[in-house]
C-alpha atoms as a PDB file:
ATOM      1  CA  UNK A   1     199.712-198.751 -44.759  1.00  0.00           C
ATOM      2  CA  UNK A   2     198.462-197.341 -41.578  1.00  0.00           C
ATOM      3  CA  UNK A   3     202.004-198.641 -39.626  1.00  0.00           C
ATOM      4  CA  UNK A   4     204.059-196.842 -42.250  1.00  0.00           C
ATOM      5  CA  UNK A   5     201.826-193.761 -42.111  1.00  0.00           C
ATOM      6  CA  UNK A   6     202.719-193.785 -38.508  1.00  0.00           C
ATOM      7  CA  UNK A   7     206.184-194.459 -38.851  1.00  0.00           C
ATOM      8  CA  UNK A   8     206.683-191.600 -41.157  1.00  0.00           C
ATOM      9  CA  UNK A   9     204.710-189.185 -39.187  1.00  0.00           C
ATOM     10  CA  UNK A  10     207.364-189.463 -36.158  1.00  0.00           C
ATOM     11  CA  UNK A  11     210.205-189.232 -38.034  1.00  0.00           C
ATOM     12  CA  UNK A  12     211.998-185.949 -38.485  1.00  0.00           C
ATOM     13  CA  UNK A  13     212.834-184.021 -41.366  1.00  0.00           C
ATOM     14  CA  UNK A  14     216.572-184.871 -41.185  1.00  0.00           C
ATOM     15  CA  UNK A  15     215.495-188.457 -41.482  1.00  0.00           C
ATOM     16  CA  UNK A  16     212.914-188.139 -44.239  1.00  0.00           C
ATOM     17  CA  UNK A  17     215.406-186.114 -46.435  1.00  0.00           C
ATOM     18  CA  UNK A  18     217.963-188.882 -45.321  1.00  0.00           C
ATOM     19  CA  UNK A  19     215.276-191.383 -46.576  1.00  0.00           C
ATOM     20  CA  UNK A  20     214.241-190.100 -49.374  1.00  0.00           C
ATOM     21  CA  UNK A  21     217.922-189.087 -50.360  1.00  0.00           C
ATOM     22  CA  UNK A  22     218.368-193.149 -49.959  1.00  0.00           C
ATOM     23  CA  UNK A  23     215.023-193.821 -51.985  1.00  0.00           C
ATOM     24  CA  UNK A  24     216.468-191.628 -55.249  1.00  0.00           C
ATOM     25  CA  UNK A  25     219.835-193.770 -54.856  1.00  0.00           C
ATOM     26  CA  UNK A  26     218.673-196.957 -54.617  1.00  0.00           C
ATOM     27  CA  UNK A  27     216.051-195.841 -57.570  1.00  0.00           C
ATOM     28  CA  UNK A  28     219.090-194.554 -59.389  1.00  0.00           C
ATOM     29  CA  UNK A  29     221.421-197.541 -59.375  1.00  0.00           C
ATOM     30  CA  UNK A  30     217.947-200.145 -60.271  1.00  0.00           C
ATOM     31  CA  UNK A  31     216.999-197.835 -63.398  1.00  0.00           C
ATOM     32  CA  UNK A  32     220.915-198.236 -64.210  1.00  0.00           C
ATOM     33  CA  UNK A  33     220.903-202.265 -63.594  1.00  0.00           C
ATOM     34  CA  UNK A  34     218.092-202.056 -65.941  1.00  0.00           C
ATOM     35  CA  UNK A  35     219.696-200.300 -69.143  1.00  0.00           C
ATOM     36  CA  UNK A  36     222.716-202.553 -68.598  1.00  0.00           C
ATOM     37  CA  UNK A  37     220.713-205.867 -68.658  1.00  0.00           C
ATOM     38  CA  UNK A  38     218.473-204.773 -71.670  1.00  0.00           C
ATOM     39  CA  UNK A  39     221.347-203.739 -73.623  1.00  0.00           C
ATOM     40  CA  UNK A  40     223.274-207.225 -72.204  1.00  0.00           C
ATOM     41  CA  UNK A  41     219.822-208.801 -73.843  1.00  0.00           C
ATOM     42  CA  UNK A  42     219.781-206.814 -76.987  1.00  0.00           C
ATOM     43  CA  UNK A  43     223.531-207.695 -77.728  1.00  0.00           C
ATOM     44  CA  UNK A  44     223.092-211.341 -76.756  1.00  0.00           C
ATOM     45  CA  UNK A  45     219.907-211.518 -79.632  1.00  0.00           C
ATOM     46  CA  UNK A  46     222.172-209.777 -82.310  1.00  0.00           C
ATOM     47  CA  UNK A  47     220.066-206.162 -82.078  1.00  0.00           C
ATOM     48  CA  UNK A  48     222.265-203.752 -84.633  1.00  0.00           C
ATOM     49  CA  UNK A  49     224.220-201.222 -82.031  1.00  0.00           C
ATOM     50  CA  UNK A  50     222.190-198.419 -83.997  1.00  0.00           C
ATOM     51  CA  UNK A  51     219.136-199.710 -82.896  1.00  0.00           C
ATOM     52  CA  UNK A  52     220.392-200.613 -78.726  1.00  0.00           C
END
């Protein structure tokens, strides 16, 4: 961790809000890949759509 403290330490705030900006996204789209497979798996083992 001590090479990414340093990394992030010389960075400048453009870049961290650009990174962190990134981080949410990327966060975003994996929570949505998520929901679909689990409701992809719910559907596939006959789950009522009241419960999904």
């Amino acid at each position: 961790m001590g090479q990414l403290d340093e990394l992030i330490s010389q960075l400048s705030t453009p870049w961290l809000l650009l990174l962190l900006a990134a981080s949410i996204a990327v966060l975003g789209k994996s929570a949505d890949w998520l929901v679909r497979a689990a409701v992809a798996l719910s559907r596939k083992s006959g789950l009522p759509k009241v419960i999904i």
